[in-house]
C-alpha atoms as a PDB file:
ATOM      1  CA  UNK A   1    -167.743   9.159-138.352  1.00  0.00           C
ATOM      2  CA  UNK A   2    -167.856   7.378-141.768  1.00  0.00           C
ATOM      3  CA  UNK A   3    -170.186   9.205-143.282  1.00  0.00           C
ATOM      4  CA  UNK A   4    -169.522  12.951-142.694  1.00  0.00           C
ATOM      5  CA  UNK A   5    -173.175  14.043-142.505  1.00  0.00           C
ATOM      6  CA  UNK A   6    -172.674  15.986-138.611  1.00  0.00           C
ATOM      7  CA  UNK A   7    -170.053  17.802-140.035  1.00  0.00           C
ATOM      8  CA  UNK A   8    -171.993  21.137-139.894  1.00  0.00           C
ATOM      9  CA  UNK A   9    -174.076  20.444-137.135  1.00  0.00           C
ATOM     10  CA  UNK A  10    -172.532  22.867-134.524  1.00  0.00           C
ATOM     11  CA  UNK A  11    -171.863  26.432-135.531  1.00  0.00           C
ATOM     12  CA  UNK A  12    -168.079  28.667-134.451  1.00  0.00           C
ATOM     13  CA  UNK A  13    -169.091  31.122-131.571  1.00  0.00           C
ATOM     14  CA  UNK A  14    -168.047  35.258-133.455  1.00  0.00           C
ATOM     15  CA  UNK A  15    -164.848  35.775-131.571  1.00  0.00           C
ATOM     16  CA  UNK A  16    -164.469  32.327-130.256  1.00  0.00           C
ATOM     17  CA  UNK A  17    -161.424  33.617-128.816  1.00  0.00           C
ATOM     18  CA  UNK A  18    -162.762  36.233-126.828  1.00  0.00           C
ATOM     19  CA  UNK A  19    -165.636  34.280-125.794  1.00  0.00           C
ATOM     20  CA  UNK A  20    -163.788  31.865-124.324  1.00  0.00           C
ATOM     21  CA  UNK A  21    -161.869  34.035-122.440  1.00  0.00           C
ATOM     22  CA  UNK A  22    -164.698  35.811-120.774  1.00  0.00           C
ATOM     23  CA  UNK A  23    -165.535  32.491-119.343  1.00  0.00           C
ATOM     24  CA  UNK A  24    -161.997  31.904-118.122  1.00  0.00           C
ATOM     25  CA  UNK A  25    -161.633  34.933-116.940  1.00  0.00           C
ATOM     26  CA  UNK A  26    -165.405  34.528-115.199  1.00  0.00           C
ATOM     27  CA  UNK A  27    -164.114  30.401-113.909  1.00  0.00           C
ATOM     28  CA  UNK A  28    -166.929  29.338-115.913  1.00  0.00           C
ATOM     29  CA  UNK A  29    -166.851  25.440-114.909  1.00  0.00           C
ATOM     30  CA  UNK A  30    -168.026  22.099-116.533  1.00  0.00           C
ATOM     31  CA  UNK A  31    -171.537  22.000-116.367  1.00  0.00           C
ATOM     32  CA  UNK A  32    -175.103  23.047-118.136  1.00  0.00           C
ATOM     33  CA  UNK A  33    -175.692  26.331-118.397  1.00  0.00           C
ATOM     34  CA  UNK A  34    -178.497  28.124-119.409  1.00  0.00           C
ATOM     35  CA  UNK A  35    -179.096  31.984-120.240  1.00  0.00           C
ATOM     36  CA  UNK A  36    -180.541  34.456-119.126  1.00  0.00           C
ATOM     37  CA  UNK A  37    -181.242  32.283-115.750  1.00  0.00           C
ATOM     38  CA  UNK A  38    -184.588  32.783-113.900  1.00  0.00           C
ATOM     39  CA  UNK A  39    -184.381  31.722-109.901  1.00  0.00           C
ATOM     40  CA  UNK A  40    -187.437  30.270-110.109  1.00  0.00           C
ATOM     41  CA  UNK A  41    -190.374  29.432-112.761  1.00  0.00           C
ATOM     42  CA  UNK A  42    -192.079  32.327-110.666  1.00  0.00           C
ATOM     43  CA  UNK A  43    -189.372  34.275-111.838  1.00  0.00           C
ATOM     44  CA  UNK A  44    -189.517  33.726-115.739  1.00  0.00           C
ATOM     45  CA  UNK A  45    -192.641  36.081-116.038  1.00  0.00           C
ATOM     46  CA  UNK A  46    -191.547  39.356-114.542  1.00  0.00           C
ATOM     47  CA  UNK A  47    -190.728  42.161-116.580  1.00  0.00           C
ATOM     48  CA  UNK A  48    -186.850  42.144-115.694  1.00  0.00           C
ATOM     49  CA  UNK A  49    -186.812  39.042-117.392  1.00  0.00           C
ATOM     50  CA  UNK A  50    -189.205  39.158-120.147  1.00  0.00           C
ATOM     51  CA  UNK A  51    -186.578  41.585-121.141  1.00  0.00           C
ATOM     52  CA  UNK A  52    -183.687  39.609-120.649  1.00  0.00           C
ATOM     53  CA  UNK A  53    -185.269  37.146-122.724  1.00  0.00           C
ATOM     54  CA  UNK A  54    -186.712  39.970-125.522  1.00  0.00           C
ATOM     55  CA  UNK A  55    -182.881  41.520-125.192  1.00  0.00           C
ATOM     56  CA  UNK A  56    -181.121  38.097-125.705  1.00  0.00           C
ATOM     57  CA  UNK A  57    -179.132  35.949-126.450  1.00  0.00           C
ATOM     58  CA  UNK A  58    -181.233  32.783-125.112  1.00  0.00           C
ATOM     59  CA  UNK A  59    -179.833  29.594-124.951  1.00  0.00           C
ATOM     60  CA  UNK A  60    -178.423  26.695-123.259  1.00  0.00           C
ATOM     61  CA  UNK A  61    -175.068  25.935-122.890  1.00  0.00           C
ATOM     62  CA  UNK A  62    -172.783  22.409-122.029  1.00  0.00           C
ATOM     63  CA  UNK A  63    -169.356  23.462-120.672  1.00  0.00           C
ATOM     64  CA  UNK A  64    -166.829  20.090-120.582  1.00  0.00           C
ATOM     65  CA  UNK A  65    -163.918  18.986-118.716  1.00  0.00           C
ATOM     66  CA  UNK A  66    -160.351  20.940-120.728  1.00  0.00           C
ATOM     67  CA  UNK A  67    -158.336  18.857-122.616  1.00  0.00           C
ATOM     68  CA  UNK A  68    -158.857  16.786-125.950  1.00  0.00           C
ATOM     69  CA  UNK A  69    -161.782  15.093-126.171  1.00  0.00           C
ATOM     70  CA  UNK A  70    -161.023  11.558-124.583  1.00  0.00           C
ATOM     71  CA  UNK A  71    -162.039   9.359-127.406  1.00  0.00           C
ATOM     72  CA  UNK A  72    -161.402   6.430-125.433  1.00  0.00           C
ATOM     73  CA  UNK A  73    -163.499   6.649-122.910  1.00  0.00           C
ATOM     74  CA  UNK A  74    -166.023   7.847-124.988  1.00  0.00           C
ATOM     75  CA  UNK A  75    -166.082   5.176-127.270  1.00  0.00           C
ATOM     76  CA  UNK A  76    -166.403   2.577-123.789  1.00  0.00           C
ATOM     77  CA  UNK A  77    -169.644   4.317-122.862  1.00  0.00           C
ATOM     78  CA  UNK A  78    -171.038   4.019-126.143  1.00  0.00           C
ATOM     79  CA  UNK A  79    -170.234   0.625-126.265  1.00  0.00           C
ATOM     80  CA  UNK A  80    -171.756   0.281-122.285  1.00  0.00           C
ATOM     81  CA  UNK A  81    -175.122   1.879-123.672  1.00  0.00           C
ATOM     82  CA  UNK A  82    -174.991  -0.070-126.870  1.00  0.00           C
ATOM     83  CA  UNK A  83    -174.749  -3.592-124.730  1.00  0.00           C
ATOM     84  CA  UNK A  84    -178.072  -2.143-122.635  1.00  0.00           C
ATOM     85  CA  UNK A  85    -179.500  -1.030-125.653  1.00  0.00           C
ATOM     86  CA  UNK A  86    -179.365  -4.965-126.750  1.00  0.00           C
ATOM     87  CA  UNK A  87    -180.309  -6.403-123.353  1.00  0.00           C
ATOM     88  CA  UNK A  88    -183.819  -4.452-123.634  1.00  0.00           C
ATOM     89  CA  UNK A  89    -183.647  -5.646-127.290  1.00  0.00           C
ATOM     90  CA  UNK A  90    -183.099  -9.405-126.500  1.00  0.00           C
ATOM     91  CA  UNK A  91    -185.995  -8.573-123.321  1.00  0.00           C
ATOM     92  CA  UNK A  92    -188.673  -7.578-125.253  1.00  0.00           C
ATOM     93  CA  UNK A  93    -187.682  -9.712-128.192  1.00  0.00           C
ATOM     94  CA  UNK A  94    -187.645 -12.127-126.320  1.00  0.00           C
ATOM     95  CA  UNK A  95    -191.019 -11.855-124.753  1.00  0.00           C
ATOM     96  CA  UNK A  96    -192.504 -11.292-128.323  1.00  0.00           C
ATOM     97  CA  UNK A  97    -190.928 -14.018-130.495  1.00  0.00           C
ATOM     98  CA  UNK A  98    -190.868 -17.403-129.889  1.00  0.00           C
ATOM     99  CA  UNK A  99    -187.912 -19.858-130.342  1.00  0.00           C
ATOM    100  CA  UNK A 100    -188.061 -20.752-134.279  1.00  0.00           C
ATOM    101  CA  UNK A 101    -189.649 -17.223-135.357  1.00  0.00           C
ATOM    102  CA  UNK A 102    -189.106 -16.384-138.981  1.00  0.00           C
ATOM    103  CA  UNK A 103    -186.277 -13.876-139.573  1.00  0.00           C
ATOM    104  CA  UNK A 104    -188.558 -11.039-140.658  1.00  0.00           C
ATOM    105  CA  UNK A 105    -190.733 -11.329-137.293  1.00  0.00           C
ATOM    106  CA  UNK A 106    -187.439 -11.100-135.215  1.00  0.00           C
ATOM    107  CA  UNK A 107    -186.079  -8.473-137.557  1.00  0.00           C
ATOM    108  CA  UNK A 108    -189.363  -6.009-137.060  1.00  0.00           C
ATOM    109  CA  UNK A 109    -189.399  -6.934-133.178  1.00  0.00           C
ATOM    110  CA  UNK A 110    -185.511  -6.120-132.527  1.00  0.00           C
ATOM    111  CA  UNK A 111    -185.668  -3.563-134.861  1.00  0.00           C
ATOM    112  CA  UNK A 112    -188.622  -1.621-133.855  1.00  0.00           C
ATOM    113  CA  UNK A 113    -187.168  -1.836-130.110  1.00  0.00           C
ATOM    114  CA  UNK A 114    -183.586  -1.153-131.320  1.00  0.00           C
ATOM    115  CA  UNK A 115    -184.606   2.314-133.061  1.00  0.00           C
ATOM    116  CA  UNK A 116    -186.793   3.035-129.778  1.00  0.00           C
ATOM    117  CA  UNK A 117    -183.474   2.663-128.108  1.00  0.00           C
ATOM    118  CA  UNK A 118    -180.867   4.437-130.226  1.00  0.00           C
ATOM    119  CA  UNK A 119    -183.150   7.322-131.458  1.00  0.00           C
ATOM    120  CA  UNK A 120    -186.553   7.643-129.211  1.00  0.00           C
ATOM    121  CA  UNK A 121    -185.172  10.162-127.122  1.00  0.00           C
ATOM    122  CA  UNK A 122    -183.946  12.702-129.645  1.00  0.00           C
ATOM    123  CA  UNK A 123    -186.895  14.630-130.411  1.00  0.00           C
ATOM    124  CA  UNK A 124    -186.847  15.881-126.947  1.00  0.00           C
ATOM    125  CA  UNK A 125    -183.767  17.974-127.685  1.00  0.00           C
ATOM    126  CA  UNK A 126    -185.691  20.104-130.502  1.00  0.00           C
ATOM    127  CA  UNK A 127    -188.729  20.084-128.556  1.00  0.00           C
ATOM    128  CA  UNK A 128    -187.286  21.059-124.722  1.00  0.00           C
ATOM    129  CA  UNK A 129    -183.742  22.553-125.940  1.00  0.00           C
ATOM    130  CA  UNK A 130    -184.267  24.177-129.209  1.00  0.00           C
ATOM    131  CA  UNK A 131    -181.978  21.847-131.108  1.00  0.00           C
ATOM    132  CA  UNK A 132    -182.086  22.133-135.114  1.00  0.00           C
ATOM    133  CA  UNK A 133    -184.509  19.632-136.640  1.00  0.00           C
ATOM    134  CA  UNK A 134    -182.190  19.099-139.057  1.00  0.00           C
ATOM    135  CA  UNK A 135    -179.312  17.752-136.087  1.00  0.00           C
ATOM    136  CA  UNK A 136    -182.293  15.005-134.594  1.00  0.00           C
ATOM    137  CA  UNK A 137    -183.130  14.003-138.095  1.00  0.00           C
ATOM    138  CA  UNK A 138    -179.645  13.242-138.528  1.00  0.00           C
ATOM    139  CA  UNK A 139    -179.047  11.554-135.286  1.00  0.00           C
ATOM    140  CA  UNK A 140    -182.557   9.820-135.941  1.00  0.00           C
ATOM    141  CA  UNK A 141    -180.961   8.257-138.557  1.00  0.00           C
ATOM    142  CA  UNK A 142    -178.073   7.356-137.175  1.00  0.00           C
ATOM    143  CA  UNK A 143    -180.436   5.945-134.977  1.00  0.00           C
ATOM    144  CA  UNK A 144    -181.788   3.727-137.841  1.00  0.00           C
ATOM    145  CA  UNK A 145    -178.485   2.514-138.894  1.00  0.00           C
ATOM    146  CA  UNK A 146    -177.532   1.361-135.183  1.00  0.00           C
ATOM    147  CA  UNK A 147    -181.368  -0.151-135.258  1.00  0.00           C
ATOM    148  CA  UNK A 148    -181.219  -2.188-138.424  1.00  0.00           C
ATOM    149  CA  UNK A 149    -177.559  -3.301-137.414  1.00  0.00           C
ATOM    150  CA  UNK A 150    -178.926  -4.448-133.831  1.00  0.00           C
ATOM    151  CA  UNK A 151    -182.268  -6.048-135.872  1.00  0.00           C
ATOM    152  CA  UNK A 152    -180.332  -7.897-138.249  1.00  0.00           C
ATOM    153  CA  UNK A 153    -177.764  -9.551-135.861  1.00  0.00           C
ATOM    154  CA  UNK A 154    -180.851 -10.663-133.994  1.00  0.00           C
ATOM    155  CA  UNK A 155    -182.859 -11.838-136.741  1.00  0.00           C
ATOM    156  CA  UNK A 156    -179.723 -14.133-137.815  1.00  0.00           C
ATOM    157  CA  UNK A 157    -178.831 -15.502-134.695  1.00  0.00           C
ATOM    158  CA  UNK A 158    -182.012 -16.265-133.504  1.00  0.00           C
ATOM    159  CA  UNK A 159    -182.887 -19.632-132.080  1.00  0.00           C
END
């Protein structure tokens, strides 16, 4: 949130409005979505929905609970995965660097595991969902930030 680099990450649906009320209208619930739908893999290859697919849109779609976005309890989870995050840190760490390790060692350790943690799984989303390289870059380096944060409190309060 400080730096304002996400800003543009997500695009306005063309007649949000209308949009929106289609999938009211339709009782389009919280979930993942994604369109055109094949039954099966089986499915994917016949002509009905080649042409779906050809005819388009394509895409995949996360539907959440109405109301504001709760902030709150957002900001708890992140926190929950954050602590995990640093218990496979201090693990592996831990099993790498002995009690008395130079700063730098413990540093590259936690670090390397720390940016395995906050950003490893990222690339998935271009590869599997067709995210913009451009978002996992940016959340990559996010990623980085949270890493050399995580290495650097480790590195200084090592035994």
């Amino acid at each position: 949130m400080v730096l304002p680099i996400h800003r543009n990450d997500y695009k306005k649906l063309p007649d949000e409005a209308d949009v929106m009320g289609a999938m009211r209208a339709h009782g389009v619930s919280p979930g993942d979505y994604v369109f055109p739908h094949a039954p099966s893999p089986k499915d994917m290859g016949t002509p009905e929905m080649t042409a779906k697919y050809t005819q388009g849109p394509v895409g995949l779609l996360t539907v959440m609970q109405n109301g504001p976005p709760a902030m709150g309890k957002s900001l708890m989870q992140w926190f929950g995965f954050s602590l995990l995050a640093g218990v496979f840190v201090a693990y592996l760490t831990g099993r790498s660097a002995t009690p008395g390790q130079d700063y730098l060692t413990v540093f590259r350790m936690a670090g390397t595991v720390g940016f395995l943690a906050y950003a490893g799984a990222f690339a998935q989303d271009s590869i599997w969902k067709g995210q913009s390289w451009s978002i996992t870059a940016k959340h990559s380096f996010d990623g980085l930030i949270y890493a050399l944060i995580t290495a650097g409190v480790f590195g200084w309060l090592w035994p």
